[in-house]
C-alpha atoms as a PDB file:
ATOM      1  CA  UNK A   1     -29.328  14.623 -32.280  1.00  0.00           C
ATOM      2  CA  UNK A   2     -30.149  16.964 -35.637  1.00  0.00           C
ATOM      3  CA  UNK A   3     -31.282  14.682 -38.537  1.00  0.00           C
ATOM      4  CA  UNK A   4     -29.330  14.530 -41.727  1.00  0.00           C
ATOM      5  CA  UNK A   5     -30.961  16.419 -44.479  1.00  0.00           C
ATOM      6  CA  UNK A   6     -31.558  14.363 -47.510  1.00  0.00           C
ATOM      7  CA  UNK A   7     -30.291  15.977 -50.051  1.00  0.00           C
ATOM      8  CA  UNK A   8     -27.302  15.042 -49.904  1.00  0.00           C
ATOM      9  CA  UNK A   9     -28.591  11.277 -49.412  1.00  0.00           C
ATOM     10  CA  UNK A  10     -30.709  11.331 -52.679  1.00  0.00           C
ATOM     11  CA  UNK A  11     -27.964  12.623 -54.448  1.00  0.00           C
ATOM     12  CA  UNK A  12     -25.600   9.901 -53.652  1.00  0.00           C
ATOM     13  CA  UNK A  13     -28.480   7.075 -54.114  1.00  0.00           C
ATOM     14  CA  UNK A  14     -29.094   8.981 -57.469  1.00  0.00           C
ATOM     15  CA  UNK A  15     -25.250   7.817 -57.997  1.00  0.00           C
ATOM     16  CA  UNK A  16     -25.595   4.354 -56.641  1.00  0.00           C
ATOM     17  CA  UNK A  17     -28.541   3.789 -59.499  1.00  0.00           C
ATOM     18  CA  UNK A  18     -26.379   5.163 -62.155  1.00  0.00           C
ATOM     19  CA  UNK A  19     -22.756   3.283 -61.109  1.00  0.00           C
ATOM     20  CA  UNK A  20     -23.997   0.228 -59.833  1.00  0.00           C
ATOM     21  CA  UNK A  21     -20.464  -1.725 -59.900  1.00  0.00           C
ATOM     22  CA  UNK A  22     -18.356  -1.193 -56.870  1.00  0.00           C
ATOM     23  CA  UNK A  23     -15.041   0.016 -58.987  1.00  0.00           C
ATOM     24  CA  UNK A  24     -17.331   2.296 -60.736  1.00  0.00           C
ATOM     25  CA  UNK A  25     -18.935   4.086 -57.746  1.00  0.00           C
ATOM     26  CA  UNK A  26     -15.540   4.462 -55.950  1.00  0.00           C
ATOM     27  CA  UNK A  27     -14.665   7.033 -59.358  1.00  0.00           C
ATOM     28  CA  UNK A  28     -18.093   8.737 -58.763  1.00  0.00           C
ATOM     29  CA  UNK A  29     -18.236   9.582 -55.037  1.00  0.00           C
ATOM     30  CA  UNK A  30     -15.383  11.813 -54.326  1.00  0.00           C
ATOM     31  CA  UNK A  31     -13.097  10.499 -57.058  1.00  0.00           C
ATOM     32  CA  UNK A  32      -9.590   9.513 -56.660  1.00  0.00           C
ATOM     33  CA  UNK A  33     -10.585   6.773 -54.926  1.00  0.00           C
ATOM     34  CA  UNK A  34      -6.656   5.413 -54.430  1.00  0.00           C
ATOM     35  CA  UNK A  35      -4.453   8.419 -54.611  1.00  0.00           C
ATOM     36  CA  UNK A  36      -6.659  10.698 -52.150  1.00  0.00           C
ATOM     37  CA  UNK A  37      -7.512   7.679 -49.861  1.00  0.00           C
ATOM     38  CA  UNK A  38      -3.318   7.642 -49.263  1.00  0.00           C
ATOM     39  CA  UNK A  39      -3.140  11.180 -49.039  1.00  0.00           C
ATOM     40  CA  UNK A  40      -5.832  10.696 -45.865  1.00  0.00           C
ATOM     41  CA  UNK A  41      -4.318   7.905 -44.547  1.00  0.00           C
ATOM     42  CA  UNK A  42      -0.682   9.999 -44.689  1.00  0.00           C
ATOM     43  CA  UNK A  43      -2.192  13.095 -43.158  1.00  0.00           C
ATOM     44  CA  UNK A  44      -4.259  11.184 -40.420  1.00  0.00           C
ATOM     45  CA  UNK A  45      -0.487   9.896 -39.593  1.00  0.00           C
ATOM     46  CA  UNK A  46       0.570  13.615 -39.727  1.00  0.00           C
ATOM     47  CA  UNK A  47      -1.290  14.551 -37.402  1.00  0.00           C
ATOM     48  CA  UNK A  48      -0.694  11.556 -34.845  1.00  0.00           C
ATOM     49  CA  UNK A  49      -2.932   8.355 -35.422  1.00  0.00           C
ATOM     50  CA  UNK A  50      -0.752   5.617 -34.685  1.00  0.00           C
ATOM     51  CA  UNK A  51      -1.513   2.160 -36.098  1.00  0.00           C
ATOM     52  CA  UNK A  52      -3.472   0.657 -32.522  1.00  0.00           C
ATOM     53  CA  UNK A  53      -5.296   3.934 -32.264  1.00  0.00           C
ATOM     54  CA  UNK A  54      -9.106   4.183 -32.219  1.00  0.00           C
ATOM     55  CA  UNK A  55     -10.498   6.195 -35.272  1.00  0.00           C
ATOM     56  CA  UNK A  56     -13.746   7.135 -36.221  1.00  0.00           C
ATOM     57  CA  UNK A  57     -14.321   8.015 -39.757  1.00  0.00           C
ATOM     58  CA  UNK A  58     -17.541  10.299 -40.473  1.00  0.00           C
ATOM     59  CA  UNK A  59     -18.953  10.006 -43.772  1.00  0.00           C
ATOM     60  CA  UNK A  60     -17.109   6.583 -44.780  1.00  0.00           C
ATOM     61  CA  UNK A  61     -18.410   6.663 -48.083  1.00  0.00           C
ATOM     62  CA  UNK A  62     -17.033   3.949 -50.676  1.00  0.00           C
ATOM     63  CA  UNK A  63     -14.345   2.887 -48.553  1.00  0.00           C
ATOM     64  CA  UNK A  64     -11.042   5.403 -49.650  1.00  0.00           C
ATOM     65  CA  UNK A  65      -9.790   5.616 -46.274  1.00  0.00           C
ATOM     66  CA  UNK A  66     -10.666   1.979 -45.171  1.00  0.00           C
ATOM     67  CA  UNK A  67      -8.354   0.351 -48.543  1.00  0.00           C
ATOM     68  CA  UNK A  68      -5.598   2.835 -47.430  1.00  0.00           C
ATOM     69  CA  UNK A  69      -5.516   2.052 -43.695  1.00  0.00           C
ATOM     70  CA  UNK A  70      -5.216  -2.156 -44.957  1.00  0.00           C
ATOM     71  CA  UNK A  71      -2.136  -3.215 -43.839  1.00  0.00           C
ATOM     72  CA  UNK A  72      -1.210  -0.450 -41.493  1.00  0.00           C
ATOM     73  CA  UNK A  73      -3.780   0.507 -39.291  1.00  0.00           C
ATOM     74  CA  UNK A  74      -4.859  -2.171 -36.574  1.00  0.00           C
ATOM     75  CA  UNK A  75      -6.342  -0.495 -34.183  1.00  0.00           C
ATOM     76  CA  UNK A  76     -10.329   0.089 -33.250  1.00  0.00           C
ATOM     77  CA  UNK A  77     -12.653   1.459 -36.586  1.00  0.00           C
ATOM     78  CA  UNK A  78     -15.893   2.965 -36.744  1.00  0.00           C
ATOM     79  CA  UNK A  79     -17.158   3.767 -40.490  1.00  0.00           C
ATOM     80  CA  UNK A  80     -20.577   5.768 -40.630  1.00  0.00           C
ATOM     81  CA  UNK A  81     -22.717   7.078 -43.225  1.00  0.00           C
ATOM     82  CA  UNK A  82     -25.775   8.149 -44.377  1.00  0.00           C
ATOM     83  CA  UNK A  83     -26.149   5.338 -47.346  1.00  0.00           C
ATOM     84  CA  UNK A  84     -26.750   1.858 -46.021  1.00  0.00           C
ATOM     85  CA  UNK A  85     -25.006   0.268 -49.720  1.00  0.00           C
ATOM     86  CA  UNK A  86     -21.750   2.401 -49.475  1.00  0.00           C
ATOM     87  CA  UNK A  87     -22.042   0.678 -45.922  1.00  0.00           C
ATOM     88  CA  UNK A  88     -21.961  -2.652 -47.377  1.00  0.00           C
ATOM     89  CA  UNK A  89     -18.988  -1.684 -49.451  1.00  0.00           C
ATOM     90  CA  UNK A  90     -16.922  -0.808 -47.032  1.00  0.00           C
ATOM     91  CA  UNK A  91     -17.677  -3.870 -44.841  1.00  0.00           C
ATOM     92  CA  UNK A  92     -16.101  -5.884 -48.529  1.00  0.00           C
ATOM     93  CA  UNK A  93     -13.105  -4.263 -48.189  1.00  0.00           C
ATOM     94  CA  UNK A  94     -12.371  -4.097 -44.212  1.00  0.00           C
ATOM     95  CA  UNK A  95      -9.539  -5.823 -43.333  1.00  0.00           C
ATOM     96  CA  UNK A  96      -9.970  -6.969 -39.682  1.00  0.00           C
ATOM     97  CA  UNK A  97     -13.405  -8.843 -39.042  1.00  0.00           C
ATOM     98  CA  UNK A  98     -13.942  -6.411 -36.204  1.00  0.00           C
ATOM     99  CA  UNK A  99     -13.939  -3.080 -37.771  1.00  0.00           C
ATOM    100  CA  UNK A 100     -17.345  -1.271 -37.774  1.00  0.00           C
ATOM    101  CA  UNK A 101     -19.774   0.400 -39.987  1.00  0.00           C
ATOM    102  CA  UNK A 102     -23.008   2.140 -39.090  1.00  0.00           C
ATOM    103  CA  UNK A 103     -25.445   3.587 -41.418  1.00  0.00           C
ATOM    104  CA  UNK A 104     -26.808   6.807 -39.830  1.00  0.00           C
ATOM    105  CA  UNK A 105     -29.507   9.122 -40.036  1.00  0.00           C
ATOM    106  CA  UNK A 106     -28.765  11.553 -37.483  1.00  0.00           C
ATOM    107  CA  UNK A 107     -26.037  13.676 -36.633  1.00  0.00           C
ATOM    108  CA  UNK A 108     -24.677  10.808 -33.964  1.00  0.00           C
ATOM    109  CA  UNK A 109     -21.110   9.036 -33.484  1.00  0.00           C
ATOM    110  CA  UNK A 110     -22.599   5.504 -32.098  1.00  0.00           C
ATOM    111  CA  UNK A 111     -19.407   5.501 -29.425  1.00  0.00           C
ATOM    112  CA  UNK A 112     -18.808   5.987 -26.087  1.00  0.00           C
ATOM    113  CA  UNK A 113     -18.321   9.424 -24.182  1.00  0.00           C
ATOM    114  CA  UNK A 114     -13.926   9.897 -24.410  1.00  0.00           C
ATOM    115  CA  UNK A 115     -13.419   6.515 -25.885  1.00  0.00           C
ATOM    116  CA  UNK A 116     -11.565   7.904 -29.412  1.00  0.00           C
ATOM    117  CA  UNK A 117      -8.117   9.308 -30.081  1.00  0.00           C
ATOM    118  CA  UNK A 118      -9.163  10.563 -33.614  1.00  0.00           C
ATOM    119  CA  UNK A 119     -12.587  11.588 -35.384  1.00  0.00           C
ATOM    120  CA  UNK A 120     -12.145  12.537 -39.060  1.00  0.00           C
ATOM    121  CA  UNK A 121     -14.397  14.334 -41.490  1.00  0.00           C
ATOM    122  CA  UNK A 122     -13.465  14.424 -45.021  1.00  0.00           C
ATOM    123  CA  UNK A 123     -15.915  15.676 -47.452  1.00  0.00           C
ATOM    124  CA  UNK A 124     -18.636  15.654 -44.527  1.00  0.00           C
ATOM    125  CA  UNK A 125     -19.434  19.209 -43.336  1.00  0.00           C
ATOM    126  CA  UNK A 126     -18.776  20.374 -47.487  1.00  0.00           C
ATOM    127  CA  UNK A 127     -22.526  19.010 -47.631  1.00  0.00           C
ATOM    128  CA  UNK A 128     -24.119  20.112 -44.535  1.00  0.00           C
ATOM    129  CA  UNK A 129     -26.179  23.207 -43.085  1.00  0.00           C
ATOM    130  CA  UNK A 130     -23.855  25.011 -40.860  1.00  0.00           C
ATOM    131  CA  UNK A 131     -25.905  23.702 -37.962  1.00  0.00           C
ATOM    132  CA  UNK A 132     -25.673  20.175 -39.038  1.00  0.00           C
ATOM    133  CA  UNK A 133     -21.731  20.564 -38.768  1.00  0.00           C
ATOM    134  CA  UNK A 134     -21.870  22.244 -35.693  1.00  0.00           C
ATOM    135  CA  UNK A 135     -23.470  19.393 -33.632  1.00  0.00           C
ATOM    136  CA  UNK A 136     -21.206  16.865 -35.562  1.00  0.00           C
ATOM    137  CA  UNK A 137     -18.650  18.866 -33.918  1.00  0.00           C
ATOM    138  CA  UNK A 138     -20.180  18.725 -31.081  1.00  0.00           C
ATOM    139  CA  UNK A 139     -20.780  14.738 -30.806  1.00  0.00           C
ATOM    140  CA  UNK A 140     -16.731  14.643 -32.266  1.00  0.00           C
ATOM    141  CA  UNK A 141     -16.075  16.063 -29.295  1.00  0.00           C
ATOM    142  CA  UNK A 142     -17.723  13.913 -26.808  1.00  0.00           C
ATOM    143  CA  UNK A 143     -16.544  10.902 -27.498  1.00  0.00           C
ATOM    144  CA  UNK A 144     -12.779  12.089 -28.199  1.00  0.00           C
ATOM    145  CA  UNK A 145     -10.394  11.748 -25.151  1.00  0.00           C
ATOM    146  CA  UNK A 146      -8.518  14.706 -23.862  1.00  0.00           C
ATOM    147  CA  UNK A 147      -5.540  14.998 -26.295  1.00  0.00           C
ATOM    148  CA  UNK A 148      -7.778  13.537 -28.913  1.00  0.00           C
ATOM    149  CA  UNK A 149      -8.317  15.626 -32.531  1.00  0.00           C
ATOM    150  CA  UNK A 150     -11.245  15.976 -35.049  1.00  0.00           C
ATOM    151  CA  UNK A 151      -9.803  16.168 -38.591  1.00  0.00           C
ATOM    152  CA  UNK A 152     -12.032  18.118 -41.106  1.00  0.00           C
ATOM    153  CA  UNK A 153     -11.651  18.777 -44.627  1.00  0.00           C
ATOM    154  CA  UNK A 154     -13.956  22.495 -45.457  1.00  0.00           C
ATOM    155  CA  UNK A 155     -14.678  24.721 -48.914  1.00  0.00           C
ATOM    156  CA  UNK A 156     -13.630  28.411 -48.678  1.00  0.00           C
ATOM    157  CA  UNK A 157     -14.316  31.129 -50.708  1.00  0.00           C
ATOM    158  CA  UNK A 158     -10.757  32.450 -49.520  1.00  0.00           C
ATOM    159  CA  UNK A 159      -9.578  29.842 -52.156  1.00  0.00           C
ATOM    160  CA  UNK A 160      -9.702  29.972 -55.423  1.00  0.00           C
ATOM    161  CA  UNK A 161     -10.319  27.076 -56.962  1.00  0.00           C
ATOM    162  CA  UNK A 162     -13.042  26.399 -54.766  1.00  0.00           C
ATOM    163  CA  UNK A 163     -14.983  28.966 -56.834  1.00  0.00           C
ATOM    164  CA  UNK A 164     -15.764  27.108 -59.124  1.00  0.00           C
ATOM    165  CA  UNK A 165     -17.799  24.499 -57.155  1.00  0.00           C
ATOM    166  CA  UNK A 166     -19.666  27.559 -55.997  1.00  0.00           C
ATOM    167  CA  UNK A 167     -20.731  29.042 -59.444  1.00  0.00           C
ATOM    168  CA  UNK A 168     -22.017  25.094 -60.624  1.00  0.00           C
ATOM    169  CA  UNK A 169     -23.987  25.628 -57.060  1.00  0.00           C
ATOM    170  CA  UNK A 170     -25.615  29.137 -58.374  1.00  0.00           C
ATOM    171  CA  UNK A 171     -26.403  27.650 -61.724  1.00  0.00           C
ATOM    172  CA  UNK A 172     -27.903  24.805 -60.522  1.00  0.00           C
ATOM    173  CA  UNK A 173     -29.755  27.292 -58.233  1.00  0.00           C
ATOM    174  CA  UNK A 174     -30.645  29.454 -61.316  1.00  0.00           C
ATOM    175  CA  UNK A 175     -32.523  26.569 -62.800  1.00  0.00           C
ATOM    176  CA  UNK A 176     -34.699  25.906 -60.041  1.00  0.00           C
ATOM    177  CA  UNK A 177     -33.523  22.297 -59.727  1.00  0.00           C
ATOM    178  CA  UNK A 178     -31.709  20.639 -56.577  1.00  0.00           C
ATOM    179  CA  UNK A 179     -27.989  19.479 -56.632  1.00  0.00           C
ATOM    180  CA  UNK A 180     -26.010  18.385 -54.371  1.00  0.00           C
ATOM    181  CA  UNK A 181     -25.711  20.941 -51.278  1.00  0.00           C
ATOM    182  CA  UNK A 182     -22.347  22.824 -51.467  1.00  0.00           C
ATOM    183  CA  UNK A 183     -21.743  24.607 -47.891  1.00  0.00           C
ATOM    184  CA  UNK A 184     -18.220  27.134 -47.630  1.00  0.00           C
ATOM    185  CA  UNK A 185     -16.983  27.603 -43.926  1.00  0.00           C
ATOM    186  CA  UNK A 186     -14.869  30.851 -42.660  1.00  0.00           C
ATOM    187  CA  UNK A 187     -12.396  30.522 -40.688  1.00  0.00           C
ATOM    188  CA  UNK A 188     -13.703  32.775 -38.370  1.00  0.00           C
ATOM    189  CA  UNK A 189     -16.869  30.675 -38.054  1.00  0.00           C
ATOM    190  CA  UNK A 190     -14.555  27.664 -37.502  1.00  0.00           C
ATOM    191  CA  UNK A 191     -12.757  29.700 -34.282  1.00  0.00           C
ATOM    192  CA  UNK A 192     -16.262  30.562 -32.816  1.00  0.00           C
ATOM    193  CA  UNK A 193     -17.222  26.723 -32.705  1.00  0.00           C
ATOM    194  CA  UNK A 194     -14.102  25.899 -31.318  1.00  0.00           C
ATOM    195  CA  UNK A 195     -14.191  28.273 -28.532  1.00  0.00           C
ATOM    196  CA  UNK A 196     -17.591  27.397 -27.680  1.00  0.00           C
ATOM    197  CA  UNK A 197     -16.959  24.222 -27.771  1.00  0.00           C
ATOM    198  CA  UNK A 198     -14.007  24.097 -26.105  1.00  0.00           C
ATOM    199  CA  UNK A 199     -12.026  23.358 -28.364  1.00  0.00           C
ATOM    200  CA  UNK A 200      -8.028  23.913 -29.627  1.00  0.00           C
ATOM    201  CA  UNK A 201      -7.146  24.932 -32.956  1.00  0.00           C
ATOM    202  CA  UNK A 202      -4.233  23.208 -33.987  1.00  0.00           C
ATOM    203  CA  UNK A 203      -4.168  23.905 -37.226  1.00  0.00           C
ATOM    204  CA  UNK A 204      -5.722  25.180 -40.522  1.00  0.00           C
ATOM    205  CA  UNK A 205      -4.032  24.603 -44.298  1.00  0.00           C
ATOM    206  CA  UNK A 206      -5.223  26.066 -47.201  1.00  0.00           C
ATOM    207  CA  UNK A 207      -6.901  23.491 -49.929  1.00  0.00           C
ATOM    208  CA  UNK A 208      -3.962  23.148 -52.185  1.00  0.00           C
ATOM    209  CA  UNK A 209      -0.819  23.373 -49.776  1.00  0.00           C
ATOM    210  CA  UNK A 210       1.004  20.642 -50.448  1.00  0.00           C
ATOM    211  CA  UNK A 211       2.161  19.610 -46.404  1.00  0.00           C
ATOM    212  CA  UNK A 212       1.169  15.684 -46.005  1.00  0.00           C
ATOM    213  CA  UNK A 213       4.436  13.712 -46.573  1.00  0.00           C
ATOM    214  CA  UNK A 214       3.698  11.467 -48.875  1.00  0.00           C
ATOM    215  CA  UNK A 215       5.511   7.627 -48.535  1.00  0.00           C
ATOM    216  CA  UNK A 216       6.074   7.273 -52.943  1.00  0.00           C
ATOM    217  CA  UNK A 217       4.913   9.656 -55.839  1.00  0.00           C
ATOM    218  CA  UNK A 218       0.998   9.794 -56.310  1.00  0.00           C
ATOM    219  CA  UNK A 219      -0.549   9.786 -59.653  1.00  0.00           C
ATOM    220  CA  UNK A 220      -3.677  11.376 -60.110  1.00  0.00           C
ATOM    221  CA  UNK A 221      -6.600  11.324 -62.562  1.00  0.00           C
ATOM    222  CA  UNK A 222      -5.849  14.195 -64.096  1.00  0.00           C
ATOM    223  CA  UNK A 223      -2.154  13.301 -64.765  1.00  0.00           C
ATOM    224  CA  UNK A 224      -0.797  15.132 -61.937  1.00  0.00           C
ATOM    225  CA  UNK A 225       2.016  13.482 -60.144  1.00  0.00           C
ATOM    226  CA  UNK A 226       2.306  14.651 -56.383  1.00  0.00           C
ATOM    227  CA  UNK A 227       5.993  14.093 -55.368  1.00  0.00           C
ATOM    228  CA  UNK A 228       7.086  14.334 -51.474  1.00  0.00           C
ATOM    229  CA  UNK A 229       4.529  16.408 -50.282  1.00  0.00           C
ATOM    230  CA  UNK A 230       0.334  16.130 -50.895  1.00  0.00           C
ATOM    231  CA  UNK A 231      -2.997  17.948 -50.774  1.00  0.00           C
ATOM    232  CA  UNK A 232      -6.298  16.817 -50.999  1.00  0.00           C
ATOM    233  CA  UNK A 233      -7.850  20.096 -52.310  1.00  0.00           C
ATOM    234  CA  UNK A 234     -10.219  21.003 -49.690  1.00  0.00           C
ATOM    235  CA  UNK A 235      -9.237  23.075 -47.104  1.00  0.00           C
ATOM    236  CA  UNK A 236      -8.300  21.242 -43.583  1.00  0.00           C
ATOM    237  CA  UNK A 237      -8.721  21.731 -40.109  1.00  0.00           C
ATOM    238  CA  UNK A 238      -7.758  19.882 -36.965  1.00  0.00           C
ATOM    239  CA  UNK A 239      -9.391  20.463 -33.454  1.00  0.00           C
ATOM    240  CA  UNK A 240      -7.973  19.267 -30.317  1.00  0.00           C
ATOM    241  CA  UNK A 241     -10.135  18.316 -27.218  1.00  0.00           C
ATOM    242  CA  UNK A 242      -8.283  20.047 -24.332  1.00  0.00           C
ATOM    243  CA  UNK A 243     -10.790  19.715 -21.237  1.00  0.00           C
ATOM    244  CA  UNK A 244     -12.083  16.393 -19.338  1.00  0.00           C
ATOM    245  CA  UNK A 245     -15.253  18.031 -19.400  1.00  0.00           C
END
């Protein structure tokens, strides 16, 4: 397995130093720590976890997914990522004793070979080389059953607002310094993996279509209130594994 670059490690433990407390770091890595986490949950839902399934989530983080599943989800967890602390946060808020969380260093899903019915990604491959995503791809799809689907959120230069995380990327790159590594997929890139990995599309939504039902009004940060229907602002794809083999 490919070894995670560490940029995007030293740029989260950079964060870590400077928002030590737990509520403070949940606002810094990915933000909308409550309101997003549902909008996950609600999509995951969307497209078919059930509560007993068995999930892997890739790229864990602070925990937004794990405080949203409490009380629902029951099934088998597995939490990775590449920050041993934001590990340990997770584990706090875990509801079931069993759930698990790996810190990783590699490109590697620490479960057996068709053993998953869903492998998510949000905010994962946004930060890696395209070859990084493809073998997380790759591993998604060995241990996923047939029938089984990789969730990924993606940046696209197709949308607009996504521009703007691109030109703080070229400035950042215009005064020599590093940042945090921005990576934009294409759609068509995202076809050619599937196909060579044998893999269905099932679907691709645009960052800011509004599609997940949503179970109550969501406030956000900014003041928006998403009613019915929400986004998460990256774009989103889900793969299906087809093949036993």
């Amino acid at each position: 397995m490919r070894r995670i670059d560490g940029g995007y490690r030293r740029f989260l433990q950079r964060k870590l130093t400077l928002k030590p407390k737990l509520s403070e770091l949940r606002h810094a890595i990915g933000g909308e720590f409550n309101a997003f986490g549902i909008v996950e949950r609600e999509m995951l839902k969307f497209y078919g976890l059930q509560s007993t399934d068995r999930l892997v989530d890739v790229g864990c983080g602070a925990g937004r997914l794990v405080a949203a599943l409490a009380g629902w989800f029951t099934g088998s967890y597995l939490g990775t990522d590449v920050v041993g602390s934001l590990i340990a946060a997770c584990r706090e808020l875990a509801p079931l004793p069993e759930w698990k969380f790996v810190k990783v260093d590699t490109t590697t899903i620490p479960a057996a070979a068709q053993s998953v019915d869903i492998v998510c990604l949000f905010s994962v491959l946004t930060h890696l080389s395209h070859e990084d995503s493809y073998c997380y791809l790759e591993e998604a799809r060995r241990v996923l059953r047939v029938g089984g689907r990789i969730v990924f959120s993606f940046l696209e230069f197709r949308e607009k607002s996504h521009w703007r995380i691109f030109t703080e990327s070229v400035a950042i790159a215009k005064t020599r310094k590093t940042g945090t590594l921005n990576v934009f997929l294409s759609r068509e890139a995202i076809e050619a993996w599937a196909m060579r990995l044998r893999l269905r599309v099932v679907d691709i939504r645009d960052g800011r279509d509004p599609f997940v039902p949503l179970p109550h009004p969501i406030a956000l940060d900014s003041g928006i209130v998403m009613e019915e229907y929400g986004f998460l602002g990256q774009a989103i794809c889900v793969l299906e594994r087809t093949e036993p083999s």
